[in-house]
Protein backbone atom coordinates (compact mmCIF):
# COMPACT_ATOMS: atom_id res chain seq x y z
CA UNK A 1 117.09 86.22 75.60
CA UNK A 2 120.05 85.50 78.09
CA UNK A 3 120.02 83.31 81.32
CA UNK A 4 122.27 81.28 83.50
CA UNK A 5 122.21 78.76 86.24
CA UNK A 6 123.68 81.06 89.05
CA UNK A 7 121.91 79.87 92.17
CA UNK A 8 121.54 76.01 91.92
CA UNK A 9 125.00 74.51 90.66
CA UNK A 10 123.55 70.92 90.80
CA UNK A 11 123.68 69.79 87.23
CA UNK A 12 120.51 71.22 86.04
CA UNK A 13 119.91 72.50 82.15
CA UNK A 14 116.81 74.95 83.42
CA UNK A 15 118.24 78.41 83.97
CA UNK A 16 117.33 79.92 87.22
CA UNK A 17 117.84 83.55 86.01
CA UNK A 18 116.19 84.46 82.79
CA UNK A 19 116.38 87.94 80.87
CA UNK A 20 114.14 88.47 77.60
CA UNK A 21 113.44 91.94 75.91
CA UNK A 22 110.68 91.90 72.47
CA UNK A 23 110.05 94.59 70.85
CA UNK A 24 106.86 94.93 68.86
CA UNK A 25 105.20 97.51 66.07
CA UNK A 26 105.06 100.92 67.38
CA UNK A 27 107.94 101.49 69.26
CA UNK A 28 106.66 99.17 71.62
CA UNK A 29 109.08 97.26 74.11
CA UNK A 30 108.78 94.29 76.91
CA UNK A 31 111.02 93.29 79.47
CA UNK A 32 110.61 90.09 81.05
CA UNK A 33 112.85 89.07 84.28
CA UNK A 34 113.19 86.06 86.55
CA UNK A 35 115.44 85.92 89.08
CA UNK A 36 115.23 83.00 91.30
CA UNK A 37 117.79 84.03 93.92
CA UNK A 38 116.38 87.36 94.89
CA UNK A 39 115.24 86.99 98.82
CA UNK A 40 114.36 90.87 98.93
CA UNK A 41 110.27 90.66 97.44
CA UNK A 42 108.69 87.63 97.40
CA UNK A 43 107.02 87.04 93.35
CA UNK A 44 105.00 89.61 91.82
CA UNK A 45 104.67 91.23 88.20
CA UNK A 46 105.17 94.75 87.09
CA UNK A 47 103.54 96.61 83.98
CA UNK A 48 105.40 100.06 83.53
CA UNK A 49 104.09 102.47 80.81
CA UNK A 50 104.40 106.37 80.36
CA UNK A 51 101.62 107.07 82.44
CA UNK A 52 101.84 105.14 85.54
CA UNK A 53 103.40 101.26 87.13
CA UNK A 54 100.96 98.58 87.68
CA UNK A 55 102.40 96.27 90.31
CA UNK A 56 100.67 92.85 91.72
CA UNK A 57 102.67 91.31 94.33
CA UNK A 58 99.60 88.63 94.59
CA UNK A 59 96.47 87.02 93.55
CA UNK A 60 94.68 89.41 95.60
CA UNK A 61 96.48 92.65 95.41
CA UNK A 62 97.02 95.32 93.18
CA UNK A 63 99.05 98.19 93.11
CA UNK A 64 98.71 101.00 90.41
CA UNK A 65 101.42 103.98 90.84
CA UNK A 66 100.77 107.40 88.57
């Protein structure tokens, strides 16, 4: 895991960018990200496998890409 404090430079401990890969049995790998600066998308999460991308961009929608 790796992180920083690159968009609030106000004294604060809590990283506002955060970068963790785990890798699990079976050649299996996750990638989590959190960037808090990014104005381009607003929040959303992203599953990518070898078949197809799952994105949701909200509580409501879903987005699955093959």
């Amino acid at each position: 895991m790796s992180g920083g404090t690159y968009r609030y430079k106000d004294g604060r401990e809590v990283y506002d960018h955060v970068y963790a890969t785990f890798n699990y049995p079976g050649d299996r790998t996750a990638t989590f990200t959190s960037i808090q600066s990014n104005a381009f998308d607003d929040y959303y999460e992203m599953y990518m496998g070898n078949e197809g991308n799952s994105n949701h961009d909200t509580r409501v929608d879903a987005y699955l890409f093959t």
